[in-house]
PDB file of N, CA and C in Angstrom:
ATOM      1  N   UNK A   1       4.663  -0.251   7.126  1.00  0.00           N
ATOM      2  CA  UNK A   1       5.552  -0.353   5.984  1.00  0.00           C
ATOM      3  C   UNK A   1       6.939   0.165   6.346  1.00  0.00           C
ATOM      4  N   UNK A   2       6.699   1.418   7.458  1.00  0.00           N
ATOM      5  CA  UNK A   2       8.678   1.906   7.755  1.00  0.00           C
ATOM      6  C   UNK A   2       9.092   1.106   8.402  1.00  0.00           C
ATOM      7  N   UNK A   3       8.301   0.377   9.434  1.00  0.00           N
ATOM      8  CA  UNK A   3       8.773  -0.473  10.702  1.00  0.00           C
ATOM      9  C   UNK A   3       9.444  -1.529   9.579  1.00  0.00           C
ATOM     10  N   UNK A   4       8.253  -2.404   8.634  1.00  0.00           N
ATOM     11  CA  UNK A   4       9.233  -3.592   8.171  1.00  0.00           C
ATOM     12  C   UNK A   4       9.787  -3.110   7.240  1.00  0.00           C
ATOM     13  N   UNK A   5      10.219  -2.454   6.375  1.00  0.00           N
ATOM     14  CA  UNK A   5      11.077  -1.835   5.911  1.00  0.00           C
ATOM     15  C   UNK A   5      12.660  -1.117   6.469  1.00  0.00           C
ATOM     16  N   UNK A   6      12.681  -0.953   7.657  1.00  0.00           N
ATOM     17  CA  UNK A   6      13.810  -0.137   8.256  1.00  0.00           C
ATOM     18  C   UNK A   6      13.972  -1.788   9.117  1.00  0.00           C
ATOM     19  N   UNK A   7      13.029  -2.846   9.328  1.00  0.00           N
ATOM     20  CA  UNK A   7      13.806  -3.860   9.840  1.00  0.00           C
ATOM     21  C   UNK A   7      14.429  -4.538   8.368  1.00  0.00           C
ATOM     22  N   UNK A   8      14.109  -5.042   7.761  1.00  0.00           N
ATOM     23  CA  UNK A   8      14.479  -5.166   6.679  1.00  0.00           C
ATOM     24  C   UNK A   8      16.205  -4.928   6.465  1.00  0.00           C
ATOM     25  N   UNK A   9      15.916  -3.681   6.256  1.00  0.00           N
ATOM     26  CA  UNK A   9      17.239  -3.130   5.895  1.00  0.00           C
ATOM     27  C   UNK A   9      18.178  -3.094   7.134  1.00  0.00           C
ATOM     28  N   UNK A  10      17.821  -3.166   8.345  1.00  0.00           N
ATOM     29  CA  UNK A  10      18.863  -3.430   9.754  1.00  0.00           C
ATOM     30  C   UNK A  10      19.054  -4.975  10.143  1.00  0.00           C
ATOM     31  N   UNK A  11      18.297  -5.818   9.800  1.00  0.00           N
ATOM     32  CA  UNK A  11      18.639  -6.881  10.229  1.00  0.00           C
ATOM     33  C   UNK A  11      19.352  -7.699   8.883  1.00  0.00           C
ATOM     34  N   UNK A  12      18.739  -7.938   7.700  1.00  0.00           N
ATOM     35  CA  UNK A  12      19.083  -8.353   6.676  1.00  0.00           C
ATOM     36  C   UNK A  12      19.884  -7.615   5.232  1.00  0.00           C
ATOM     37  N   UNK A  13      20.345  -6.416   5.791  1.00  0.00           N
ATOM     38  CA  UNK A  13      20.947  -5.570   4.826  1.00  0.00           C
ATOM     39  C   UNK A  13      20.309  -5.356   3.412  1.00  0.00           C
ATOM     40  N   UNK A  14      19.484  -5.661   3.288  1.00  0.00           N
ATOM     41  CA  UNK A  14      18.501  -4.996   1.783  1.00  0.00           C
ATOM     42  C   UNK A  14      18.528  -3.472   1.726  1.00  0.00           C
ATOM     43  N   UNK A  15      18.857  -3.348   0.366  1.00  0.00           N
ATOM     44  CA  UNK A  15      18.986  -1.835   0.219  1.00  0.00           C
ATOM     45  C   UNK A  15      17.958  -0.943   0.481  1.00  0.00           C
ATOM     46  N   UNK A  16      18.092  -0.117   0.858  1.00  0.00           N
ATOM     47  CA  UNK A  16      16.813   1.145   1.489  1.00  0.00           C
ATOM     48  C   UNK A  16      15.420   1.451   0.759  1.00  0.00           C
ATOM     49  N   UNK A  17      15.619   1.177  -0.514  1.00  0.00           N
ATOM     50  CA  UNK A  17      14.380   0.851  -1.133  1.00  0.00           C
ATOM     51  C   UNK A  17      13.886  -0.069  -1.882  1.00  0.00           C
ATOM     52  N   UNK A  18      14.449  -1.383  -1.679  1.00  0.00           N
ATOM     53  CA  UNK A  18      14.260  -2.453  -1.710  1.00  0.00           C
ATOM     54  C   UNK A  18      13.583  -2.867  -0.171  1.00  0.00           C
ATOM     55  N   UNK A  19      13.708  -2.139   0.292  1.00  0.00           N
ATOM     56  CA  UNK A  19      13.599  -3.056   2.106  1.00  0.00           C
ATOM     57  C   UNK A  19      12.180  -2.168   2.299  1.00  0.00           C
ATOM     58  N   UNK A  20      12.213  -0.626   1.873  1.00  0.00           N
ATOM     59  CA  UNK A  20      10.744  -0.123   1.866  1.00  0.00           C
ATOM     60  C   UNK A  20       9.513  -0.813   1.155  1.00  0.00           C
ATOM     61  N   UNK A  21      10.174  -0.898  -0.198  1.00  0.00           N
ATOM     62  CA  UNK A  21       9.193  -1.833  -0.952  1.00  0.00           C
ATOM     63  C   UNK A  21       8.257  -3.263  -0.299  1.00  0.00           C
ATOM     64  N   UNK A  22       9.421  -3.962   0.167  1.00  0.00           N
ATOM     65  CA  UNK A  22       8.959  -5.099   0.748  1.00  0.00           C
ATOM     66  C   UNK A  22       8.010  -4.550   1.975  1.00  0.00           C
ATOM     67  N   UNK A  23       8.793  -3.559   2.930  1.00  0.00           N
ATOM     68  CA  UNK A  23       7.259  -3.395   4.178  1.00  0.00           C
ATOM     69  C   UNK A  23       5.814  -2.576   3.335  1.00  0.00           C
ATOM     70  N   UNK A  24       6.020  -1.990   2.247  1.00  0.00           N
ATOM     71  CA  UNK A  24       4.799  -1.271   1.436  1.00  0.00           C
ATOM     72  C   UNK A  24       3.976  -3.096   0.918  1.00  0.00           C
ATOM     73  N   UNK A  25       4.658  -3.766   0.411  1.00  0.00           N
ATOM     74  CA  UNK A  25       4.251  -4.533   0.233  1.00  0.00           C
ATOM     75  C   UNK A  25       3.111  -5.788   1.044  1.00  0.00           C
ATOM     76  N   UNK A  26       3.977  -5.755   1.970  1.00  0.00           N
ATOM     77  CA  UNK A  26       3.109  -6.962   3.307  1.00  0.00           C
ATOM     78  C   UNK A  26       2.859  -5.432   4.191  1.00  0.00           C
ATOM     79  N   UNK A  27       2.562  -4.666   4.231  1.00  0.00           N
ATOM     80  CA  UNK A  27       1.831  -3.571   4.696  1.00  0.00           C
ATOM     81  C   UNK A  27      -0.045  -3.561   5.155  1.00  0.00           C
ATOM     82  N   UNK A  28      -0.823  -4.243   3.965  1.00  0.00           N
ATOM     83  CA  UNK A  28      -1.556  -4.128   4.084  1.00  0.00           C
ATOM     84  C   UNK A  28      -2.432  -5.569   4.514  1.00  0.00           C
ATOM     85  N   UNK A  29      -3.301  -5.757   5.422  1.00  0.00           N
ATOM     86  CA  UNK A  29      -4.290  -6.681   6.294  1.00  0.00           C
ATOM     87  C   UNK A  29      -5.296  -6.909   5.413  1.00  0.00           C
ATOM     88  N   UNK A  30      -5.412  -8.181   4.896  1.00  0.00           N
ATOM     89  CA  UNK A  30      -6.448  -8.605   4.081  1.00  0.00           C
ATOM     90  C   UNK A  30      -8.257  -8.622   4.494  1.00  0.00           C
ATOM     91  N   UNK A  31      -9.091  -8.294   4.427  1.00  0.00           N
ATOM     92  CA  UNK A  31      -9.982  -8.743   5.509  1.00  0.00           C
ATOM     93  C   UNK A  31     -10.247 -10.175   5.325  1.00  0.00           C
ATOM     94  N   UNK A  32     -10.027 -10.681   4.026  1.00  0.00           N
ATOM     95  CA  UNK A  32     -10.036 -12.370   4.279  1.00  0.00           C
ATOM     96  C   UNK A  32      -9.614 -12.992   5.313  1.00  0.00           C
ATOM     97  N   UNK A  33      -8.018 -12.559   5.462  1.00  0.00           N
ATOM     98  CA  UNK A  33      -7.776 -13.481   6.556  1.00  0.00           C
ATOM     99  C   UNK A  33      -7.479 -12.804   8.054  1.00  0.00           C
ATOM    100  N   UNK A  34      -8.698 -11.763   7.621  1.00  0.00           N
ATOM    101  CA  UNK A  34      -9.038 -11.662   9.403  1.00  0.00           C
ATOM    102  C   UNK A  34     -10.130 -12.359   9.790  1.00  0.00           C
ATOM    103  N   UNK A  35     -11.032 -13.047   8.561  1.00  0.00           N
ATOM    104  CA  UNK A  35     -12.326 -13.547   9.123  1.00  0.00           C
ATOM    105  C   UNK A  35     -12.087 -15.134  10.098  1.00  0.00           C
ATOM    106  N   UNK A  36     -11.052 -15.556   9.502  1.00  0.00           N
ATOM    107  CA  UNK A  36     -11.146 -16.977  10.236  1.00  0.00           C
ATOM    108  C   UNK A  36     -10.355 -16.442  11.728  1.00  0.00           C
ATOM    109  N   UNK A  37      -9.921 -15.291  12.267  1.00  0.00           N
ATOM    110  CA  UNK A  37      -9.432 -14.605  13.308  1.00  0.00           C
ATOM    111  C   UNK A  37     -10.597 -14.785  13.881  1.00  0.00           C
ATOM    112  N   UNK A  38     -11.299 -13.881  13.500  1.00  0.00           N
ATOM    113  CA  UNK A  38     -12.527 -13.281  13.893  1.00  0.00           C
ATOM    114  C   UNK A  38     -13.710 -14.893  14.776  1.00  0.00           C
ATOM    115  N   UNK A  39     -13.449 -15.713  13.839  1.00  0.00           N
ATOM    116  CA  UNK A  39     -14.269 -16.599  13.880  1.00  0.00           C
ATOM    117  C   UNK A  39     -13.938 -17.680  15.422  1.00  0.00           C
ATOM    118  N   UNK A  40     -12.801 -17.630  15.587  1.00  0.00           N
ATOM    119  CA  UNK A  40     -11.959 -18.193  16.915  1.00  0.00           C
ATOM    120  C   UNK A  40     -12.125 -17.335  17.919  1.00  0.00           C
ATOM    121  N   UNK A  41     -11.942 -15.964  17.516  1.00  0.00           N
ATOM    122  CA  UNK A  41     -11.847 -15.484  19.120  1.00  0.00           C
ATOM    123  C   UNK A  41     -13.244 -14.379  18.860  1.00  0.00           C
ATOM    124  N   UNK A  42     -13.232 -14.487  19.924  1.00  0.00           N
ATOM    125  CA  UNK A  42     -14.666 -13.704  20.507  1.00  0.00           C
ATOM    126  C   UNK A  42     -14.466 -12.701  20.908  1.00  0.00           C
ATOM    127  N   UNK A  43     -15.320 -11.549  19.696  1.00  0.00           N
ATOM    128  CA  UNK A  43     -15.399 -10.398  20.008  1.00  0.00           C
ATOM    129  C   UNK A  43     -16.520  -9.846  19.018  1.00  0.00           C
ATOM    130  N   UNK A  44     -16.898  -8.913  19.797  1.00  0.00           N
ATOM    131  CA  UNK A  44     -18.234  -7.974  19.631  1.00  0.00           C
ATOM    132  C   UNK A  44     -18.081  -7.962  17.977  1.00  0.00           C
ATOM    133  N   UNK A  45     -19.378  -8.079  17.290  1.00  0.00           N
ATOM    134  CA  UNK A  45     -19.467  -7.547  15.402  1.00  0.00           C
ATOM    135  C   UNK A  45     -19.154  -6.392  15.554  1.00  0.00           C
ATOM    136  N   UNK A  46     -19.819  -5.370  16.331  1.00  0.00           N
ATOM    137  CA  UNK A  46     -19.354  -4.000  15.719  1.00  0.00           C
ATOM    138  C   UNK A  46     -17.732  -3.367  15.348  1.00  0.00           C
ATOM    139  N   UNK A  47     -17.074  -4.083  16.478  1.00  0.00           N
ATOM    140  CA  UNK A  47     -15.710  -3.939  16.388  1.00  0.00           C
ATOM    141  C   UNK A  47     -15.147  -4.876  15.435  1.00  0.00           C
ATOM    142  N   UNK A  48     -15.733  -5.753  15.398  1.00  0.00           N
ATOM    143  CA  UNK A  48     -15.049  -6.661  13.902  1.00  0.00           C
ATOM    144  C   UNK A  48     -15.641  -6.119  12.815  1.00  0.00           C
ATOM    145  N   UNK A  49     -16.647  -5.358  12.362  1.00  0.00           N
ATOM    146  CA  UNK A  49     -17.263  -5.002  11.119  1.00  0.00           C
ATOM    147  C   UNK A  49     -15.922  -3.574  11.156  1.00  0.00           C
ATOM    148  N   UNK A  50     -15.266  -3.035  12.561  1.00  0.00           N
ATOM    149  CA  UNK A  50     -14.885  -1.944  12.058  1.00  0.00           C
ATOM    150  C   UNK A  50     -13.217  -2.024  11.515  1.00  0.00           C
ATOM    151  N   UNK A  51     -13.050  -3.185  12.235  1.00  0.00           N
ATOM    152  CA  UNK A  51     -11.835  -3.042  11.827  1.00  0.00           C
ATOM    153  C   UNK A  51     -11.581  -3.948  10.184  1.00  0.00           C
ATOM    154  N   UNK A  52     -12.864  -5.182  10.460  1.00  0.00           N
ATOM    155  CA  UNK A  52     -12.579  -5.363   8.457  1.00  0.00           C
ATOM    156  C   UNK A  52     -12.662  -3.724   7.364  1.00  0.00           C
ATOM    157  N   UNK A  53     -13.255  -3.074   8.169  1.00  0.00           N
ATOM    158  CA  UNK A  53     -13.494  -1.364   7.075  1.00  0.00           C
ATOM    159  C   UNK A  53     -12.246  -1.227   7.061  1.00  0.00           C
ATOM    160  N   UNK A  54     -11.923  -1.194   8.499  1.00  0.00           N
ATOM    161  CA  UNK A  54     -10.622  -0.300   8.449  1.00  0.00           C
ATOM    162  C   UNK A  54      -9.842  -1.473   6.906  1.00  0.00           C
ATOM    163  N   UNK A  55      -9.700  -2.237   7.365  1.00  0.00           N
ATOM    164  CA  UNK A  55      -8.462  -3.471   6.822  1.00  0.00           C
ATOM    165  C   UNK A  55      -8.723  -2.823   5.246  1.00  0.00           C
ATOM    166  N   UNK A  56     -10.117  -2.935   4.599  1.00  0.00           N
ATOM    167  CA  UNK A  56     -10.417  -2.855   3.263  1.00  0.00           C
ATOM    168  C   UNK A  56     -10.215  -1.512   2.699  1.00  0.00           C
ATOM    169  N   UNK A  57     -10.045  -0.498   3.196  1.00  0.00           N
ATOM    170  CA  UNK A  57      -9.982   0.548   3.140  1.00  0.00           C
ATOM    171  C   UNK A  57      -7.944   0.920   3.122  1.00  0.00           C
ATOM    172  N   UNK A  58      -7.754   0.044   3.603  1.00  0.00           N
ATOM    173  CA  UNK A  58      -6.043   0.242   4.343  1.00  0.00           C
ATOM    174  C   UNK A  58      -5.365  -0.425   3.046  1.00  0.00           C
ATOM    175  N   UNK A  59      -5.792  -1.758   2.351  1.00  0.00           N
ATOM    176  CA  UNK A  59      -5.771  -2.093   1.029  1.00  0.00           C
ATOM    177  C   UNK A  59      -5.513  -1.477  -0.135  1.00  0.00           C
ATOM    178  N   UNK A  60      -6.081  -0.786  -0.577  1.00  0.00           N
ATOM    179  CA  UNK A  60      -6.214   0.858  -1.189  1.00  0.00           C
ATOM    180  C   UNK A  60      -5.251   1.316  -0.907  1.00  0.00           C
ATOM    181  N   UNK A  61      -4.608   1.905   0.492  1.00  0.00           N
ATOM    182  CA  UNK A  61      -3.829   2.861   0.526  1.00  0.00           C
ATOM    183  C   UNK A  61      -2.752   2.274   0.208  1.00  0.00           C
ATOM    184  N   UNK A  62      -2.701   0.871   0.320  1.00  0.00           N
ATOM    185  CA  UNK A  62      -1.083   0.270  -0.097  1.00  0.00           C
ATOM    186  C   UNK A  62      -0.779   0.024  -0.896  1.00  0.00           C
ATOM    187  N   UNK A  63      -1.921  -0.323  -1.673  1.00  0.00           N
ATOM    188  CA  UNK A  63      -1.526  -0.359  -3.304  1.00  0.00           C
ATOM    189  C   UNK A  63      -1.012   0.759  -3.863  1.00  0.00           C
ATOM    190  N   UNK A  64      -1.321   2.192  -3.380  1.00  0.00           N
ATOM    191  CA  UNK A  64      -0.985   2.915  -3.906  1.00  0.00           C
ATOM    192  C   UNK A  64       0.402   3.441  -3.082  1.00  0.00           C
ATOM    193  N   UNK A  65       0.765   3.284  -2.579  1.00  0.00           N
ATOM    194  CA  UNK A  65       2.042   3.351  -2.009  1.00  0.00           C
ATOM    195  C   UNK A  65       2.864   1.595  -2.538  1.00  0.00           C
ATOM    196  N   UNK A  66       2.228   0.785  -2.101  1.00  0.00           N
ATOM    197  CA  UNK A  66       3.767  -0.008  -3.075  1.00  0.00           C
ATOM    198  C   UNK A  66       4.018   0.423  -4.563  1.00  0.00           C
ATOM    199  N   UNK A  67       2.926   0.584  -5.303  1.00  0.00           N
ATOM    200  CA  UNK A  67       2.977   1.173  -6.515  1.00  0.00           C
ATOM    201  C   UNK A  67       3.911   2.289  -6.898  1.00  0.00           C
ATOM    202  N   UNK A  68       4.047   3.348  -5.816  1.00  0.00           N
ATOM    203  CA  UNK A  68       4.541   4.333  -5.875  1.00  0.00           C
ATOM    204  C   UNK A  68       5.975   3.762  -5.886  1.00  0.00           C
ATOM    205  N   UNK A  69       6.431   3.661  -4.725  1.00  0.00           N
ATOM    206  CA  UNK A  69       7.347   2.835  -4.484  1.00  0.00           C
ATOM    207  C   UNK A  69       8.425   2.209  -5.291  1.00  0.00           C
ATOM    208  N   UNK A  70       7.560   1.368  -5.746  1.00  0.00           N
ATOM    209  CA  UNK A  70       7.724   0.443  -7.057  1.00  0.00           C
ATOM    210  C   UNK A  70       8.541   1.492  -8.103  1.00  0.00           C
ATOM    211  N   UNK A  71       7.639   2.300  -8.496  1.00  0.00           N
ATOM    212  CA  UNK A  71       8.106   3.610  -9.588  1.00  0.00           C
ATOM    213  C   UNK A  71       9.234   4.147  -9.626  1.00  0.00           C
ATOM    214  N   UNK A  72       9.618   4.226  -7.902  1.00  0.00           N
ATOM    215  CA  UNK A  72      10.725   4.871  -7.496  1.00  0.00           C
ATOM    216  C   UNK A  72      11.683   3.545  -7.700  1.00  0.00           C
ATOM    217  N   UNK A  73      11.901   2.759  -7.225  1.00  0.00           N
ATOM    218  CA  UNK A  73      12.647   1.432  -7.062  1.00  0.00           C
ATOM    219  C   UNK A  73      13.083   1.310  -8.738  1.00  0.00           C
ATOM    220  N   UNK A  74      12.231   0.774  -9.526  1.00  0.00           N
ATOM    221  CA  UNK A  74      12.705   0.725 -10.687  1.00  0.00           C
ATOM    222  C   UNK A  74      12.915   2.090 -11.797  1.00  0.00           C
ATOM    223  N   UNK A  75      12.655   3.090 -11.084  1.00  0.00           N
ATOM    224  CA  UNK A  75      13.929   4.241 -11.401  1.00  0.00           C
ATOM    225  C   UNK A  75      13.382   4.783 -12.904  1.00  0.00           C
ATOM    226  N   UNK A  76      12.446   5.174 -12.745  1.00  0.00           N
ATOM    227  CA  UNK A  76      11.178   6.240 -14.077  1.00  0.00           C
ATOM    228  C   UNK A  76      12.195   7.533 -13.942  1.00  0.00           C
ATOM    229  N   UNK A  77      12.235   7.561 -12.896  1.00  0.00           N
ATOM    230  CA  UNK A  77      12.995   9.288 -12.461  1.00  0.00           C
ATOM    231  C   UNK A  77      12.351  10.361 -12.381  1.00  0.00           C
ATOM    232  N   UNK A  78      10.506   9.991 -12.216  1.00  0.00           N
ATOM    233  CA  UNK A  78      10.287  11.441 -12.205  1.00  0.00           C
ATOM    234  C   UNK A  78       8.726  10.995 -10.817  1.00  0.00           C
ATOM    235  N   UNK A  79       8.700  11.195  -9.613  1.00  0.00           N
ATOM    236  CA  UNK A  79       7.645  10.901  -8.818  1.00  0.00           C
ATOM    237  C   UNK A  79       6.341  12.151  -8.201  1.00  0.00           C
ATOM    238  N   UNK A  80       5.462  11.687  -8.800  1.00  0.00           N
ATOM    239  CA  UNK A  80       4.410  13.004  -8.448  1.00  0.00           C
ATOM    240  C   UNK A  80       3.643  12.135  -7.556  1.00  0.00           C
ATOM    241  N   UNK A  81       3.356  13.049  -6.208  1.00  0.00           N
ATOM    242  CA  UNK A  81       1.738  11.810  -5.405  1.00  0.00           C
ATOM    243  C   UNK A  81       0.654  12.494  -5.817  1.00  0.00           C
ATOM    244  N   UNK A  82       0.514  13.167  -6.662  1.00  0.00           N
ATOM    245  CA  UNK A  82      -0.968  13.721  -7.467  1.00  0.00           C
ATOM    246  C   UNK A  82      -0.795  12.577  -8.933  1.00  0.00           C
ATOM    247  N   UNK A  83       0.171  12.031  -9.404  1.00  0.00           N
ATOM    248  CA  UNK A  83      -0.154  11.368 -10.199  1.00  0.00           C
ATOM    249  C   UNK A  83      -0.031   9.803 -10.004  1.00  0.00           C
ATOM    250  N   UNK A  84       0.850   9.661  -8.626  1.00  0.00           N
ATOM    251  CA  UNK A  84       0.276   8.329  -8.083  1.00  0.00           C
ATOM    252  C   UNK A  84      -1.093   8.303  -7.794  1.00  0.00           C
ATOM    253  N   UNK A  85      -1.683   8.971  -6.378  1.00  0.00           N
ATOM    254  CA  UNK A  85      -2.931   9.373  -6.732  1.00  0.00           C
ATOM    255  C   UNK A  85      -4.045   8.901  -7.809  1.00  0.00           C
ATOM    256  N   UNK A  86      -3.588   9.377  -8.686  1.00  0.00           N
ATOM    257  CA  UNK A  86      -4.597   8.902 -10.364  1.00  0.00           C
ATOM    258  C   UNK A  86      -4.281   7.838 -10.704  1.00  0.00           C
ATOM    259  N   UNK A  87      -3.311   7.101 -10.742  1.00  0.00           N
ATOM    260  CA  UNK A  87      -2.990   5.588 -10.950  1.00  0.00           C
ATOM    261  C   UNK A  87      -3.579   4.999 -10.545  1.00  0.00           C
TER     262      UNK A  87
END
């Protein structure tokens, strides 16, 4: 999310949290469309069962960070991560 976010904002001038938003946004790996990955190239299940966890699990964390994000971007004015968190 900093990587495309700080490209964002260096290559295409989007404002600093507009440009975070967008890498919080495409941040997170669907495991949907790792399966048709998966299905072409050849590699061991265990390592594909671990990294769809990882992916589904990584989902979660971005929602709650673009969300956050989001909060901040459109300017509430007040940001807690114990009450993002609960969101």
């Amino acid at each position: 999310a900093a990587i495309t976010g700080l490209a964002a904002h260096l290559v295409f001038g989007i404002p600093p949290m507009l440009a975070l938003l967008l890498g919080a946004t495409v941040a997170s790996t669907d495991p949907a469309t790792l399966m048709p990955i998966f299905r072409q190239i050849r590699i061991r299940d265990r390592i594909a069962q671990t990294v769809m966890s990882e992916s589904a699990f990584n989902d979660a964390m971005a929602a709650i960070f673009t969300f956050s994000v989001l909060g901040l971007v459109m300017g509430s004015g007040v940001f807690s991560p114990t009450g993002a968190l609960f969101d």
